[in-house]
N, C-alpha and C. Protein backbone atom coordinates (compact mmCIF):
# COMPACT_ATOMS: atom_id res chain seq x y z
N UNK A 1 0.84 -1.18 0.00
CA UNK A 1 0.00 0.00 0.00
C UNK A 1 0.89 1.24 0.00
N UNK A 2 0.55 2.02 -1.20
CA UNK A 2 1.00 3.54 -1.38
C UNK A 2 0.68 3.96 -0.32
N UNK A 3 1.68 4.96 0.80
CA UNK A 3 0.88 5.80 1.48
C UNK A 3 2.32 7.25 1.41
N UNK A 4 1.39 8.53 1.70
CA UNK A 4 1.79 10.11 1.32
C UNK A 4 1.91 10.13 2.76
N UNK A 5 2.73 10.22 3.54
CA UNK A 5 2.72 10.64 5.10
C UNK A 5 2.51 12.56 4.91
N UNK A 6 3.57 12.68 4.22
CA UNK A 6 4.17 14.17 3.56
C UNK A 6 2.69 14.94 3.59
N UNK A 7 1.76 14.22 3.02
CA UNK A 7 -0.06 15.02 2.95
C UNK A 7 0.72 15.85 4.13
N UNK A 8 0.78 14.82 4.87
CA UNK A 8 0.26 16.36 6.16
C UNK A 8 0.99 17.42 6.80
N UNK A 9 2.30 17.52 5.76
CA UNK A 9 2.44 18.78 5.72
C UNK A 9 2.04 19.51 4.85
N UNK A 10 1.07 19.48 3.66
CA UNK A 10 0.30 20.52 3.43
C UNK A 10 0.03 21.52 4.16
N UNK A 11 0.76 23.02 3.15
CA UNK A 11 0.62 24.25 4.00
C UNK A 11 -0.89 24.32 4.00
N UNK A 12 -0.66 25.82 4.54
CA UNK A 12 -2.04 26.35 5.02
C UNK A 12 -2.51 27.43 3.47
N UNK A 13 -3.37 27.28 2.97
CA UNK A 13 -3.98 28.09 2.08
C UNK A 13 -4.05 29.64 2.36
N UNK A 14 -2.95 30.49 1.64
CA UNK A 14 -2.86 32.13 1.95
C UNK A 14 -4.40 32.64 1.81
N UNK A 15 -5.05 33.76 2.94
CA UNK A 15 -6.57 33.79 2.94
C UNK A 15 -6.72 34.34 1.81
N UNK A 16 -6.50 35.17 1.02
CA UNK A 16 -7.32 35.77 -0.40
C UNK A 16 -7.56 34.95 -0.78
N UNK A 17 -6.99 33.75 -1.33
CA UNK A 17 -7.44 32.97 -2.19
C UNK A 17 -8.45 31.55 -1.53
N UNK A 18 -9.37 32.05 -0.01
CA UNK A 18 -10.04 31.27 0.00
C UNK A 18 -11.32 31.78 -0.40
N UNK A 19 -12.07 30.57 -0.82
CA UNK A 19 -13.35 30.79 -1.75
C UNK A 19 -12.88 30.56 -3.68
N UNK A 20 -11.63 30.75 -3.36
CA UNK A 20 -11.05 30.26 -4.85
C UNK A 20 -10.75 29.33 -5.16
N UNK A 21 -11.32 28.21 -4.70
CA UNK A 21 -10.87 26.55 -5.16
C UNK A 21 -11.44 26.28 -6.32
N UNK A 22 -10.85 25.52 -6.62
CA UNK A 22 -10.76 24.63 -7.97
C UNK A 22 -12.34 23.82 -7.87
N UNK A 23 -12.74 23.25 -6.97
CA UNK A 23 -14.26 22.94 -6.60
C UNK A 23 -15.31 24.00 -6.55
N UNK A 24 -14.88 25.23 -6.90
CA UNK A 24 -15.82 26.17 -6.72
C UNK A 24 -15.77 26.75 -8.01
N UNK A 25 -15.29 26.94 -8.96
CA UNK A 25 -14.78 27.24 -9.75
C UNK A 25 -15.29 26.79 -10.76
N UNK A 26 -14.86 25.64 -10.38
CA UNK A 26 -15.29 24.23 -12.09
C UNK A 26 -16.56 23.73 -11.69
N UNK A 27 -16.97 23.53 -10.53
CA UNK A 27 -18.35 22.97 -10.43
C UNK A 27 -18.71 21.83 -9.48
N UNK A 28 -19.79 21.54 -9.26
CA UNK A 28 -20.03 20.33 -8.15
C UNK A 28 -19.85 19.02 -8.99
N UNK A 29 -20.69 19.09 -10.79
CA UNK A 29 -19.93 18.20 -11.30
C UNK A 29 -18.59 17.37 -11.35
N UNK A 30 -17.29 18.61 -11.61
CA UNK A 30 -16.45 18.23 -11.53
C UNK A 30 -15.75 17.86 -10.20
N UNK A 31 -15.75 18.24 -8.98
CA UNK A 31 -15.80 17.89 -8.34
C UNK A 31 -16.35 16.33 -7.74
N UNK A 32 -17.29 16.26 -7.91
CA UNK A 32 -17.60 15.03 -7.35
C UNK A 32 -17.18 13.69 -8.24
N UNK A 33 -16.99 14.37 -9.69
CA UNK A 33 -15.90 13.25 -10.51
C UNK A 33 -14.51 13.25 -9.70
N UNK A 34 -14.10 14.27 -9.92
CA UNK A 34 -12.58 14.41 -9.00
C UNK A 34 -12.50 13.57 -7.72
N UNK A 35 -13.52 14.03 -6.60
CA UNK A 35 -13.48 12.96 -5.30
C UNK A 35 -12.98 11.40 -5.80
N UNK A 36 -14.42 11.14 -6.88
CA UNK A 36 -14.64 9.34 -6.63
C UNK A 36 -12.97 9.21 -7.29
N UNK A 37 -12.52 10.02 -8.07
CA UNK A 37 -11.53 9.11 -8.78
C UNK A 37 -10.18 9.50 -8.15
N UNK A 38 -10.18 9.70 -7.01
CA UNK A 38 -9.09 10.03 -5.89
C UNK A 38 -9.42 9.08 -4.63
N UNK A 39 -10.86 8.99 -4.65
CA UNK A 39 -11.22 7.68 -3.52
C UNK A 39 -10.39 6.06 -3.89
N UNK A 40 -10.72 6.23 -5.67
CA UNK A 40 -10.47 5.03 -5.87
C UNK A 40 -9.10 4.98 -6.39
N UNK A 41 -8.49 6.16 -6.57
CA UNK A 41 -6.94 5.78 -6.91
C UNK A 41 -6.52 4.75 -6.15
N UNK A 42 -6.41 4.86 -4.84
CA UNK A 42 -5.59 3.74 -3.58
C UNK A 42 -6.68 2.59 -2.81
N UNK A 43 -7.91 2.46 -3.87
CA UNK A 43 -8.76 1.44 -3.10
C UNK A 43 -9.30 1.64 -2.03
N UNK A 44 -9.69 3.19 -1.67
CA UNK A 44 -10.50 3.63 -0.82
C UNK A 44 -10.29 3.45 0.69
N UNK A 45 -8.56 3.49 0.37
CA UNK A 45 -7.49 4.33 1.48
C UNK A 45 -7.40 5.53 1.93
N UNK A 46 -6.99 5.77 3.13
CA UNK A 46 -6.30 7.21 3.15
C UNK A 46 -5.05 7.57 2.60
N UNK A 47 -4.67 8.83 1.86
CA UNK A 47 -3.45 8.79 1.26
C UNK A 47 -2.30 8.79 2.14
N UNK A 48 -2.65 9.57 3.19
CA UNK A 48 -1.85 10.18 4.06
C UNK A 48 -1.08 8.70 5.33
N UNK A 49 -2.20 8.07 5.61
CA UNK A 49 -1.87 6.91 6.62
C UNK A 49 -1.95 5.80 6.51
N UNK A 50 -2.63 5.41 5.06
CA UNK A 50 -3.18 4.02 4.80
C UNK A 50 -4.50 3.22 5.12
N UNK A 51 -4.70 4.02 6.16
CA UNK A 51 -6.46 3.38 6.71
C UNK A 51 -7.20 3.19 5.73
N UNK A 52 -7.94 1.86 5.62
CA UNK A 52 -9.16 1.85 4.79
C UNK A 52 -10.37 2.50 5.28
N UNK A 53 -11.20 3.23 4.69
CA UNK A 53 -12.09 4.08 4.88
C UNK A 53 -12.92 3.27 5.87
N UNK A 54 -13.48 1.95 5.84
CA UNK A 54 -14.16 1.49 7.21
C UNK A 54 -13.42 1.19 7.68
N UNK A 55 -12.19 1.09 8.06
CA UNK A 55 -11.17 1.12 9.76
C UNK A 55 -10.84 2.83 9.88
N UNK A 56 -11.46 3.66 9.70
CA UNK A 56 -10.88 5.17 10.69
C UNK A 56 -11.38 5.43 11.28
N UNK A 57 -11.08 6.10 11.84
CA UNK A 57 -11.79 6.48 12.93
C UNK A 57 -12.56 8.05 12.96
N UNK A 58 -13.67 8.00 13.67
CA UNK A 58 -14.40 9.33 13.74
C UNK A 58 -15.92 8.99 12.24
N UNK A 59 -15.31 9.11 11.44
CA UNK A 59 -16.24 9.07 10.20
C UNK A 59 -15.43 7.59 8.86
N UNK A 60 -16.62 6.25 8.96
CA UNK A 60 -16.04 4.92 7.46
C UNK A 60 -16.26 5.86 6.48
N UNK A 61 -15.71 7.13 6.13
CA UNK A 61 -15.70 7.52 4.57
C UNK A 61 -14.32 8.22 4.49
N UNK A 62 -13.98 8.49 3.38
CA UNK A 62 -13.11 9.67 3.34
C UNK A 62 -13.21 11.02 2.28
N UNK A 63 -12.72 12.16 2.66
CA UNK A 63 -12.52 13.20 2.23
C UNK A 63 -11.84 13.65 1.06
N UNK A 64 -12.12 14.45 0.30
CA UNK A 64 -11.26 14.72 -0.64
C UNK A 64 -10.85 15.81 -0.29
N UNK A 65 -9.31 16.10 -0.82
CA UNK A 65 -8.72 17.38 -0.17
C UNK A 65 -8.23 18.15 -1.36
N UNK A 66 -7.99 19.04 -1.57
CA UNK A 66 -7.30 19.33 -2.87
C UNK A 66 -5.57 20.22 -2.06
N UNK A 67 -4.71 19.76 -3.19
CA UNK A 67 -3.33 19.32 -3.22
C UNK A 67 -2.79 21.02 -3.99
N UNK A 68 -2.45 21.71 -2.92
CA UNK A 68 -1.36 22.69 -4.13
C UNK A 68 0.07 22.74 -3.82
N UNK A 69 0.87 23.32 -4.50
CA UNK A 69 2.38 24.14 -4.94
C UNK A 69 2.82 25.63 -4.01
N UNK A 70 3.10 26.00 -3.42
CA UNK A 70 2.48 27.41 -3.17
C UNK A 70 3.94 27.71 -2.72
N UNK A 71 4.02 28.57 -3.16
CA UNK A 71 5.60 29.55 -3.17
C UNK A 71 5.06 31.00 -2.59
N UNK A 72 5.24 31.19 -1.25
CA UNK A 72 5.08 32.61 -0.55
C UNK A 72 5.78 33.76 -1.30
N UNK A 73 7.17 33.57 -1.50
CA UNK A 73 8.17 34.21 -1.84
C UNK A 73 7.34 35.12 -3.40
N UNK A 74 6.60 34.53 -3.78
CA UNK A 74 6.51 35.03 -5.60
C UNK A 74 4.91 35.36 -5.31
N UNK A 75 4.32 34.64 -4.51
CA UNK A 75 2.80 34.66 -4.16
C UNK A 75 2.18 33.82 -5.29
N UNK A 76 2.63 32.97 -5.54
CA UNK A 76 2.30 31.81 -6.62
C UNK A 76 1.49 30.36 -6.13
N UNK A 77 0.14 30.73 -6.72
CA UNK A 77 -0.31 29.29 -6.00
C UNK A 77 -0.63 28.08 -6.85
N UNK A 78 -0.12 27.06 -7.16
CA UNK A 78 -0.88 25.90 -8.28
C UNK A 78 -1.51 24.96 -8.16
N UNK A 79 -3.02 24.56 -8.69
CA UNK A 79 -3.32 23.38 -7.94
C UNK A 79 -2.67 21.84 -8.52
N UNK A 80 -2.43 20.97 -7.79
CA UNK A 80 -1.86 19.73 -8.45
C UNK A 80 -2.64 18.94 -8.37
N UNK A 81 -3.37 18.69 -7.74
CA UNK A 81 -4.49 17.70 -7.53
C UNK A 81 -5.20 17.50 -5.87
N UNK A 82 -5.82 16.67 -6.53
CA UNK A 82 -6.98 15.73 -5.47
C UNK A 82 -6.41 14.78 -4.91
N UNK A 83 -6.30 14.62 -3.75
CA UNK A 83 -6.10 13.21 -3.07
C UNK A 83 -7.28 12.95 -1.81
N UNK A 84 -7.39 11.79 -1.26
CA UNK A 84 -8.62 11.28 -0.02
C UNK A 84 -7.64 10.77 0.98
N UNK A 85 -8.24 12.14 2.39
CA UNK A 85 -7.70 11.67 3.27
C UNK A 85 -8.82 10.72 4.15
N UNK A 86 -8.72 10.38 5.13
CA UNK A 86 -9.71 10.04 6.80
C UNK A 86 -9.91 11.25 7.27
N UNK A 87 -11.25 11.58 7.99
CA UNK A 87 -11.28 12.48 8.59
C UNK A 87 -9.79 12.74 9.38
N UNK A 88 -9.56 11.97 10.20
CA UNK A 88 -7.93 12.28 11.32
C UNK A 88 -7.50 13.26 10.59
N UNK A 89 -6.97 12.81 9.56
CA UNK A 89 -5.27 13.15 8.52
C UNK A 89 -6.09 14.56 7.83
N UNK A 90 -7.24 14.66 7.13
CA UNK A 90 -7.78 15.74 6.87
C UNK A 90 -7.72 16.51 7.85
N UNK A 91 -8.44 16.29 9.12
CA UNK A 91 -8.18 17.55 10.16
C UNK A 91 -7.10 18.06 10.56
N UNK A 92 -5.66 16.96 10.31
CA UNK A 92 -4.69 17.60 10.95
C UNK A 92 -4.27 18.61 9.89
N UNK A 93 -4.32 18.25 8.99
CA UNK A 93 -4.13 19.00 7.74
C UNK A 93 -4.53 20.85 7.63
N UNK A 94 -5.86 20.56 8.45
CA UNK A 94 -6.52 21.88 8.86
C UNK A 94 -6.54 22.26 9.77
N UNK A 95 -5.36 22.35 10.74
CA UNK A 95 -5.17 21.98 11.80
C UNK A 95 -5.84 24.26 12.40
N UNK A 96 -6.09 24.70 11.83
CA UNK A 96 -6.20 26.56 12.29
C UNK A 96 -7.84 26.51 12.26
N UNK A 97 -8.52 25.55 11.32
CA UNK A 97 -9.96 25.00 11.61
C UNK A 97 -10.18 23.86 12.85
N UNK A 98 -9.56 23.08 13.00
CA UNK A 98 -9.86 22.44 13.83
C UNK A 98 -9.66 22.93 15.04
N UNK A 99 -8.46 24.02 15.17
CA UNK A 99 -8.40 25.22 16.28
C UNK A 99 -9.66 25.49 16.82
N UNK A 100 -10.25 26.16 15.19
CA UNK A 100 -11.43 27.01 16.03
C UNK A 100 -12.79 26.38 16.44
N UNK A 101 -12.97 24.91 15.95
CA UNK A 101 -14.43 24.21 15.93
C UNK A 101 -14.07 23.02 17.81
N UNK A 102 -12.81 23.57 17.98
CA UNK A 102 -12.60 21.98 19.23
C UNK A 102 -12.92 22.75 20.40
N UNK A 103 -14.09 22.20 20.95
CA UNK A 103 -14.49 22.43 22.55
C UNK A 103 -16.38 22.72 21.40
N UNK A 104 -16.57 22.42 20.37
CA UNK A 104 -17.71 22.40 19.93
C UNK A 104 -18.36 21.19 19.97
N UNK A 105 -20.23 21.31 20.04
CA UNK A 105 -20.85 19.89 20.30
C UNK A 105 -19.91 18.39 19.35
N UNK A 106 -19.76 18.85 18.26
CA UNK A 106 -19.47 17.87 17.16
C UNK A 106 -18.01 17.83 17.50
N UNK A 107 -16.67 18.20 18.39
CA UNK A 107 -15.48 18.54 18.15
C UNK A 107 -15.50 18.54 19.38
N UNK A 108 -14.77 17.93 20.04
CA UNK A 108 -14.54 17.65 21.45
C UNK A 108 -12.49 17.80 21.97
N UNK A 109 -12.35 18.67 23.09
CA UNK A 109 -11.20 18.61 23.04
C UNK A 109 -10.44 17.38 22.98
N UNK A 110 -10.90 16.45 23.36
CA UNK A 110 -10.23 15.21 23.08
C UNK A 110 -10.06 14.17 21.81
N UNK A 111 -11.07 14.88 21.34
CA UNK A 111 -10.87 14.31 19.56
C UNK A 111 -9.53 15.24 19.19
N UNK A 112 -9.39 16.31 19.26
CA UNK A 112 -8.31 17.35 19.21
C UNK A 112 -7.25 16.65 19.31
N UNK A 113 -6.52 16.17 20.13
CA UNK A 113 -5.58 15.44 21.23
C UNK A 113 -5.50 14.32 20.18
N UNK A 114 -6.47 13.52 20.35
CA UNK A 114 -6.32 12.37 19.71
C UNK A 114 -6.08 12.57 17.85
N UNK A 115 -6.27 13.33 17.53
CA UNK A 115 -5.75 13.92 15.95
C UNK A 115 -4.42 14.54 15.52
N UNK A 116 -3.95 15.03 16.80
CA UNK A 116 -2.73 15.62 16.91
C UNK A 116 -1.99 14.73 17.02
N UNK A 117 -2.21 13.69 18.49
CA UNK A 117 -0.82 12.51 19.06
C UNK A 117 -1.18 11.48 17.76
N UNK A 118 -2.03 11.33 17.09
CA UNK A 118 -2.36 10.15 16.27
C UNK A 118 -1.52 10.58 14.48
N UNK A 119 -1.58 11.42 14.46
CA UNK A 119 -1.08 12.15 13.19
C UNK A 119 0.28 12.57 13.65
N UNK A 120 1.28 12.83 14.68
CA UNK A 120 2.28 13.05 14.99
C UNK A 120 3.05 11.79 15.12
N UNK A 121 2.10 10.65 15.49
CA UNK A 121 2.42 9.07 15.65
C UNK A 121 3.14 8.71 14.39
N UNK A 122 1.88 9.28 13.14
CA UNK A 122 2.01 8.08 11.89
C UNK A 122 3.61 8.70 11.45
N UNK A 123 3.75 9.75 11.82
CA UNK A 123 5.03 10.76 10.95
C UNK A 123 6.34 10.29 11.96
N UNK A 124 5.90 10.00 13.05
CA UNK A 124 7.54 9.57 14.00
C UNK A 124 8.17 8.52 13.51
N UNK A 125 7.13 7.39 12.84
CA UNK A 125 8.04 6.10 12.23
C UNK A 125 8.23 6.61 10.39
N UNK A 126 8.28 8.08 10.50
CA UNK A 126 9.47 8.47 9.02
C UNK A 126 10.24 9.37 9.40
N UNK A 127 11.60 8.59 9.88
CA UNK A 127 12.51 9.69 10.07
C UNK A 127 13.07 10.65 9.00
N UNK A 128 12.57 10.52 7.53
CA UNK A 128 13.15 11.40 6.34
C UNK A 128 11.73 12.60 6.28
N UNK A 129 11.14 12.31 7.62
CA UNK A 129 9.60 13.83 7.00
C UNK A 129 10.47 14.29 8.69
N UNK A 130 10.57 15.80 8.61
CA UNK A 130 10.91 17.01 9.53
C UNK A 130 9.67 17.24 10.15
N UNK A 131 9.19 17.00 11.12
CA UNK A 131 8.17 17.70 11.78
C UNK A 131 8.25 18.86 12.28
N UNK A 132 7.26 19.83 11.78
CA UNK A 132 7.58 21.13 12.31
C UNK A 132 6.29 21.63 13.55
N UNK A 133 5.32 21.11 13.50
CA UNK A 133 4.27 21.57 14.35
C UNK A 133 4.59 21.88 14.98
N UNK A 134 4.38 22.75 15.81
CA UNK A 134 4.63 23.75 17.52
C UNK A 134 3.31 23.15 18.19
């Protein structure tokens, strides 16, 4: 099994350009082509950890995330694609949203905790990915 540990350092999306996704843009059509055929690239894995969508935890489905390039320095952003995380690996991913939704009915500080030590877990057994989280 292919797995992207690296997903989750996906930066953080510079704010102007939110509301400018590539799903908003092109359409719910394309989009929801894009999901299934990123679900099924890896057999309806997570990219990021390997989980099959009924072993994760929190939510048996997974997410589609979209994948960019982004160079601060030039203010250059590109999209590269679609990949499907697990909820976990998606949230850590969004980790300045999941900031603001944890201590909410649906978002519990301990789901928090457990997304952080669980996603900091999968990245300790690759010593070639730098963890930078604070």
């Amino acid at each position: 099994m292919n797995k992207f540990p690296w997903l989750l350092f996906h930066p953080n999306i510079p704010k102007p350009l939110h509301g400018l996704a590539p799903r908003l843009i092109k359409g719910q059509k394309w989009w929801d082509m894009t999901k299934k055929e990123a679900k099924a690239q890896l057999n309806q894995h997570c990219w990021a950890c390997g989980v099959h969508k009924y072993d994760a935890l929190y939510h048996q489905w997974l997410e589609a995330h979209e994948c960019y390039s982004i160079n601060y320095g030039n203010g250059r952003v590109e999209y590269k694609g679609t990949c499907a995380l697990c909820h976990a690996c998606h949230n850590y991913i969004h980790d300045g949203r999941m900031q603001m939704i944890v201590g909410s009915p649906d978002f519990s500080h301990q789901k928090y905790l457990d997304i952080i030590k669980g996603s900091d877990a999968k990245m300790s057994h690759r010593p070639n990915l730098v963890h930078t989280r604070s």
